[in-house]
N, C-alpha and C. Protein backbone atom coordinates (compact mmCIF):
# COMPACT_ATOMS: atom_id res chain seq x y z
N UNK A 1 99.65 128.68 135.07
CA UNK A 1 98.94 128.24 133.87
C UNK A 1 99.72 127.07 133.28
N UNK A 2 99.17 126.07 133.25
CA UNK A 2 100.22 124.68 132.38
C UNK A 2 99.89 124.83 131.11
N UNK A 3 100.67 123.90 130.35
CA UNK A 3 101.38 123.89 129.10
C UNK A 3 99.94 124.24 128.09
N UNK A 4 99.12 123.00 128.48
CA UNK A 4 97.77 122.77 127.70
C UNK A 4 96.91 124.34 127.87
N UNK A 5 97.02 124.75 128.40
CA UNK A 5 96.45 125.93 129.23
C UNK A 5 96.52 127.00 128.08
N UNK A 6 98.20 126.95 127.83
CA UNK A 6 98.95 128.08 127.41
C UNK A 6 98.24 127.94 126.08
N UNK A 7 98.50 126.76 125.51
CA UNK A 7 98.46 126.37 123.83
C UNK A 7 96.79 127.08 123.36
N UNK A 8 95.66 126.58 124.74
CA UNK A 8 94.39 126.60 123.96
C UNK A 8 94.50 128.62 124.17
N UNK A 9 95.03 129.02 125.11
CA UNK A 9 94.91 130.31 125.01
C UNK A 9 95.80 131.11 123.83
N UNK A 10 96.85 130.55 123.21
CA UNK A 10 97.00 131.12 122.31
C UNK A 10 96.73 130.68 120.89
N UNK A 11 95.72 130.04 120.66
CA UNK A 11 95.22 130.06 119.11
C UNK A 11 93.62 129.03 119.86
N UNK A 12 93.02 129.92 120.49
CA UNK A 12 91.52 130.45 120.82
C UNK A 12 90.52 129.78 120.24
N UNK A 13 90.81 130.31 118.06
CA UNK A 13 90.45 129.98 117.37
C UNK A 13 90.37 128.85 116.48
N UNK A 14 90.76 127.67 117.11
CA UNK A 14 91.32 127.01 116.39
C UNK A 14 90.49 125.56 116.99
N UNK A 15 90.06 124.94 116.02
CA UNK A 15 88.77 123.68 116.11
C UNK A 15 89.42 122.26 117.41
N UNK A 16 88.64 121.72 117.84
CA UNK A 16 89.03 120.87 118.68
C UNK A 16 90.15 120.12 118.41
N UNK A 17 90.20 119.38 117.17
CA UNK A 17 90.83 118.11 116.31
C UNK A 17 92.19 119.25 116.62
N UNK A 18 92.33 120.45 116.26
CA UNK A 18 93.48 120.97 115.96
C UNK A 18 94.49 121.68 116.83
N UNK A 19 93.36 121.34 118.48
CA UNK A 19 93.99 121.79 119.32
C UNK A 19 94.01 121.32 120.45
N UNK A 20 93.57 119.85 120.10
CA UNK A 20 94.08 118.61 120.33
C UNK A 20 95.51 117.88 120.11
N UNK A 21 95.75 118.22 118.67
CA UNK A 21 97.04 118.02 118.07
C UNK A 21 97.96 118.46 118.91
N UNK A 22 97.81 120.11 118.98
CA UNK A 22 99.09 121.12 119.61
C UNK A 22 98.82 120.76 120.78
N UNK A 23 97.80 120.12 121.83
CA UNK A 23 98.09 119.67 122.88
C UNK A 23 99.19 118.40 123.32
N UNK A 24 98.91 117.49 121.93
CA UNK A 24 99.56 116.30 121.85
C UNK A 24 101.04 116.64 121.60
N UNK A 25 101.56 117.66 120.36
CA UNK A 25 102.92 118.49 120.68
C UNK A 25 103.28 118.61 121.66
N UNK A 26 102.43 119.48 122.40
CA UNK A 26 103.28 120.04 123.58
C UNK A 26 103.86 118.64 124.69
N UNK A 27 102.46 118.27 124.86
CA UNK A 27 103.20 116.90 125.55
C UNK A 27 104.43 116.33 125.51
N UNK A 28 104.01 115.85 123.78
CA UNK A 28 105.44 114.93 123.26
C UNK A 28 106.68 116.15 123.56
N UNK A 29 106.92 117.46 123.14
CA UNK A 29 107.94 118.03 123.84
C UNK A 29 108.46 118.08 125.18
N UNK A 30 106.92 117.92 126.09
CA UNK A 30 107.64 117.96 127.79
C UNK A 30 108.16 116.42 128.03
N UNK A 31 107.62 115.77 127.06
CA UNK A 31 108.48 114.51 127.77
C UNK A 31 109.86 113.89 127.10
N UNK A 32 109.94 114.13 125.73
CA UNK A 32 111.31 114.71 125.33
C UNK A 32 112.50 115.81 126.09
N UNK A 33 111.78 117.43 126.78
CA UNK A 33 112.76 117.58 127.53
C UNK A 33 113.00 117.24 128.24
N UNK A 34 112.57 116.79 129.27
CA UNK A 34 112.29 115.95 130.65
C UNK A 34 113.43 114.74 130.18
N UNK A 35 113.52 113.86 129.27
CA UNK A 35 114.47 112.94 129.24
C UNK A 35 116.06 113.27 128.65
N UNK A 36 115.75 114.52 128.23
CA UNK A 36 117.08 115.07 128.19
C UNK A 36 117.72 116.22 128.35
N UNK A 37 117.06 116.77 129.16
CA UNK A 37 117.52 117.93 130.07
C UNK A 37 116.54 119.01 130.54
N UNK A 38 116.57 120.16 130.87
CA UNK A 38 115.39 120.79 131.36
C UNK A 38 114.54 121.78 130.55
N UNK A 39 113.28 121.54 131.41
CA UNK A 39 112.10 121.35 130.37
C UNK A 39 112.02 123.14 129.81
N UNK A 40 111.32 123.13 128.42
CA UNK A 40 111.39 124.04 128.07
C UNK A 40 110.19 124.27 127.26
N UNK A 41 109.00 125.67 127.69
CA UNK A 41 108.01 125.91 127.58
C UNK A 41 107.63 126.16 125.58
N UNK A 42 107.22 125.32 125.72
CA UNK A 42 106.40 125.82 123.68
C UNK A 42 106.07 126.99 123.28
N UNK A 43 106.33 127.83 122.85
CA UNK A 43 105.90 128.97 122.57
C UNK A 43 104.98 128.35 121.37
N UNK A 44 103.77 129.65 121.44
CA UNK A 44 102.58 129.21 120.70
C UNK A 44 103.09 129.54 118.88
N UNK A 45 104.25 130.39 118.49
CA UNK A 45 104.93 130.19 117.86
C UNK A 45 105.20 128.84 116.68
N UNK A 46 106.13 127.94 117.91
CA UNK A 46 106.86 127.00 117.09
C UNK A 46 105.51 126.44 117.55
N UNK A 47 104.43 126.58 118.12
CA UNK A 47 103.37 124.96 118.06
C UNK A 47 102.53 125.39 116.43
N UNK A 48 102.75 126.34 116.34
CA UNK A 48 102.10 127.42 115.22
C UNK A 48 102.61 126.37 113.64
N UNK A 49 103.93 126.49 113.97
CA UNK A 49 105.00 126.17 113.01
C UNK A 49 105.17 124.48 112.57
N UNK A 50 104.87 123.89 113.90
CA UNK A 50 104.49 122.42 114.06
C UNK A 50 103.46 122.20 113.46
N UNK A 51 102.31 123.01 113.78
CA UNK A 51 101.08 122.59 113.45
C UNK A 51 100.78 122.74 111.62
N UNK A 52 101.30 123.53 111.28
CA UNK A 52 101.75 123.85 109.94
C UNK A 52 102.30 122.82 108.94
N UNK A 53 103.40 122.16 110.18
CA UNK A 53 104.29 121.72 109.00
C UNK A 53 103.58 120.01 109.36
N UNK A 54 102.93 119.71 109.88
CA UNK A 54 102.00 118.66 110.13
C UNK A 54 100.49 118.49 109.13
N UNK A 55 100.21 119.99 109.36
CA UNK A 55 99.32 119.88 107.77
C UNK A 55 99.64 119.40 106.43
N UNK A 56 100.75 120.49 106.26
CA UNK A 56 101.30 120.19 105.02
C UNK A 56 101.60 118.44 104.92
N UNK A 57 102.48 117.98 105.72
CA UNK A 57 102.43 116.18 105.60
C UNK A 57 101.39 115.35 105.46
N UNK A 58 100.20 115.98 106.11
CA UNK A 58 99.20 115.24 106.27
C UNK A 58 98.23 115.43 104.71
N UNK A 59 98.07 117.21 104.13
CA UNK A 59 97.94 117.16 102.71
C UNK A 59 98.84 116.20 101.80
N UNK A 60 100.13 116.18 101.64
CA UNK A 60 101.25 115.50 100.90
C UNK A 60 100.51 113.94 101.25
N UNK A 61 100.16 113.65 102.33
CA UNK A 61 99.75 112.01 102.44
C UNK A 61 98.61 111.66 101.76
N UNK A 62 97.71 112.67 102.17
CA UNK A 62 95.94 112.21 101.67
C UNK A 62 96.22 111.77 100.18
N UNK A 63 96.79 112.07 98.81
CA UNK A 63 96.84 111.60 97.58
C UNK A 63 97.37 110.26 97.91
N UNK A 64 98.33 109.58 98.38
CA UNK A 64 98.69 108.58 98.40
C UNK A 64 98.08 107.68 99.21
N UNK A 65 97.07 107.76 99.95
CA UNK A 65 96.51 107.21 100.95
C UNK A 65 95.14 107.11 100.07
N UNK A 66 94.70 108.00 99.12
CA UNK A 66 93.17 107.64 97.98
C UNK A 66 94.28 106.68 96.97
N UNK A 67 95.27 107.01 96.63
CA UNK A 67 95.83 106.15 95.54
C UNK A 67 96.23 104.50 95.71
N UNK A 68 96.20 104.58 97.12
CA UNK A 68 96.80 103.36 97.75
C UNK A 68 95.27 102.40 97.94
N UNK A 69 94.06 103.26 98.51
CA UNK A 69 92.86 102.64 98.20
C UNK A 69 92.38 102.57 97.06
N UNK A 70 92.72 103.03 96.26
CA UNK A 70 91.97 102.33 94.97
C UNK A 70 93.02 101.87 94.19
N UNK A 71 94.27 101.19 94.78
CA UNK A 71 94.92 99.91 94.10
C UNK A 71 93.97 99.14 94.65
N UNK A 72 93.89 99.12 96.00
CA UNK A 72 94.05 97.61 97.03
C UNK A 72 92.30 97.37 96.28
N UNK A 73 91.86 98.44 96.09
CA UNK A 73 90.37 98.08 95.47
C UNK A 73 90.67 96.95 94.59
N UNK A 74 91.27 97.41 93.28
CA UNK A 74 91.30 97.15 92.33
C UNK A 74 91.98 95.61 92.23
N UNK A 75 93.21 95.14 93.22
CA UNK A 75 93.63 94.30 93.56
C UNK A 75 92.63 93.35 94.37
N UNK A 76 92.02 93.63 95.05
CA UNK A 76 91.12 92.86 95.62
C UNK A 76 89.88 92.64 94.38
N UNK A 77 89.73 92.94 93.44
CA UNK A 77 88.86 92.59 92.55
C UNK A 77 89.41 91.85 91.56
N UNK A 78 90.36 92.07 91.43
CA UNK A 78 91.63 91.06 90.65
C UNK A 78 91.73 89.24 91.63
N UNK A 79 91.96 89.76 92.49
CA UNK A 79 92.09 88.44 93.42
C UNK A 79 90.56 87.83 93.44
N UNK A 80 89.33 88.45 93.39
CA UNK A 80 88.03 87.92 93.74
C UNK A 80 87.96 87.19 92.24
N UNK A 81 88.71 87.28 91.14
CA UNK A 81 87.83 86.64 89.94
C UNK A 81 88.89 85.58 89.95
N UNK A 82 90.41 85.96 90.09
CA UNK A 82 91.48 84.90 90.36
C UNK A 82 90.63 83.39 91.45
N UNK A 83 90.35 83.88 92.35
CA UNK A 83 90.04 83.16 93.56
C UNK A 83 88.34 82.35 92.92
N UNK A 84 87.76 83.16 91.89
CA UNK A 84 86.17 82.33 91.92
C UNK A 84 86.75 81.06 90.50
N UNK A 85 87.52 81.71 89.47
CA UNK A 85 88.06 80.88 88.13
C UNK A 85 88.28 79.85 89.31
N UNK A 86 89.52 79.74 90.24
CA UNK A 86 89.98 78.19 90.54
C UNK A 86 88.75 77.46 91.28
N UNK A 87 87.96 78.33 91.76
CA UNK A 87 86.91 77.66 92.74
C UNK A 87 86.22 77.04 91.52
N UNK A 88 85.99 77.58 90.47
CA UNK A 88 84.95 76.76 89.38
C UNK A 88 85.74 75.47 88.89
N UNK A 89 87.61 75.59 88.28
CA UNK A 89 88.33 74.74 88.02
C UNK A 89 88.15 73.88 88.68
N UNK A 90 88.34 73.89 89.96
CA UNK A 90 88.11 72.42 91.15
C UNK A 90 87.01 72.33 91.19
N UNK A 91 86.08 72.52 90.96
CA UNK A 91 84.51 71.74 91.17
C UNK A 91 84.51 70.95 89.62
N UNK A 92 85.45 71.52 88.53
CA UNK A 92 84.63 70.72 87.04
C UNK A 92 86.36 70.04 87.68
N UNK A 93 87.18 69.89 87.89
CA UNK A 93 88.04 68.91 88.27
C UNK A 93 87.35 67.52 89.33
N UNK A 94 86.90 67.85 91.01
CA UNK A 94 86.10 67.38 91.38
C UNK A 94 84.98 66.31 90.20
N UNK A 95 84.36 67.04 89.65
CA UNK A 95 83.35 66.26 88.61
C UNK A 95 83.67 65.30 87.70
N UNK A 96 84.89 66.01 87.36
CA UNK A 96 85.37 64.66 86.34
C UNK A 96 86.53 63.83 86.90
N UNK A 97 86.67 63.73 88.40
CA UNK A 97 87.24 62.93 89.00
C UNK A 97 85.99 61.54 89.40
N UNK A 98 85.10 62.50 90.08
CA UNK A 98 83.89 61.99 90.71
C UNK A 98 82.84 60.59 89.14
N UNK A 99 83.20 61.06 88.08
CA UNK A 99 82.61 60.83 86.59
C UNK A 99 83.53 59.63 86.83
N UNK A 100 84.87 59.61 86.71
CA UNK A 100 85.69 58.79 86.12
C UNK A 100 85.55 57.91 87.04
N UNK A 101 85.83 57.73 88.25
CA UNK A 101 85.55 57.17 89.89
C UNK A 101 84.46 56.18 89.16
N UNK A 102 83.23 56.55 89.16
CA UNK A 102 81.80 55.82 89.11
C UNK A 102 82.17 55.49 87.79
N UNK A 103 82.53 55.48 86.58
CA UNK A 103 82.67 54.88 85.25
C UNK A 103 83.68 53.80 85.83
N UNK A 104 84.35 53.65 86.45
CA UNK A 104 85.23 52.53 86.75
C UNK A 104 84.50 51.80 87.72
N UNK A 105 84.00 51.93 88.65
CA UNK A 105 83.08 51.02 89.12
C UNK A 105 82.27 50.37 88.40
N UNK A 106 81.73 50.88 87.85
CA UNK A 106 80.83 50.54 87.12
C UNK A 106 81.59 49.27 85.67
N UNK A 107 82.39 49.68 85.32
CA UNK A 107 82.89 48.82 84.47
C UNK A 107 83.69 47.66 85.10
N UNK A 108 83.81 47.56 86.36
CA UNK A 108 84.76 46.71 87.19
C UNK A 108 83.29 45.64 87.79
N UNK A 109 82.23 46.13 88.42
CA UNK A 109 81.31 45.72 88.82
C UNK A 109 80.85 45.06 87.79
N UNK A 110 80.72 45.59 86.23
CA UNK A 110 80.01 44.70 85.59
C UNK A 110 81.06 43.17 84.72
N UNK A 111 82.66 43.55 85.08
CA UNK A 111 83.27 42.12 84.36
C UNK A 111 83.55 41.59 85.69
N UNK A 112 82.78 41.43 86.55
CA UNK A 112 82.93 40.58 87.92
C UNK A 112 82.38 38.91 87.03
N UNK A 113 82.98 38.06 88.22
CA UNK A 113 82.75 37.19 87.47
C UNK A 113 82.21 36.01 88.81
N UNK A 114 80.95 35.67 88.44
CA UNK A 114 79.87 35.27 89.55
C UNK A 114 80.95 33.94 90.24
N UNK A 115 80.70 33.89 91.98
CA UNK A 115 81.86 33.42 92.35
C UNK A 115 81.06 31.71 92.03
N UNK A 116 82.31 30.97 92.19
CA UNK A 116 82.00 29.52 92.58
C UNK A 116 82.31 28.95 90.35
N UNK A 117 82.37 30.02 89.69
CA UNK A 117 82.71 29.44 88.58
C UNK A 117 83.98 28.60 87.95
């Protein structure tokens, strides 16, 4: 019976996602012992105990992971009015560059002074 074998037979009951995980344990353990000395079978136990203490981290994360999305919300709505103010600044900048531009032509064009005088 291999490792994966062992795990789904001892917690039967237990949903795909979650026994998937303790499959992914067991793995990461055989190839951890395997690189440092000889291999040593999971008892459904400590995958028990793993799987446990992987919840709990993963509860402890979910608050900071909603808190962290509704900064970046809130920051990204901060940046969208930051980012539209300068877009309006440079267009009435643009305009009264574009204003001043043509008022000087215009006043340069009209003290021209007809040639051959």
């Amino acid at each position: 019976m291999s490792e994966d074998e062992k795990a789904e037979a001892a917690a039967p009951s237990l949903d795909p996602r979650t026994a998937e995980v303790l499959r992914f344990l067991d793995r990461a353990k055989g190839t951890i012992a395997k690189t440092e000395g000889p291999s040593r079978s999971a008892s459904a136990a400590n995958l028990a105990r793993e799987l446990r203490a992987l919840r709990e981290g993963l509860s402890q994360t979910t608050p900071n992971i909603e808190a962290t999305a509704q900064s970046l919300d809130s920051t990204a709505r901060v940046l969208e009015r930051v980012v539209t103010m300068a877009g309006e600044r440079q267009a009435d900048l643009q305009r009264a560059v574009s204003e001043a531009i043509d008022s000087s032509v215009q006043k340069v064009t009209s003290r021209r002074v007809p040639a051959g005088r």
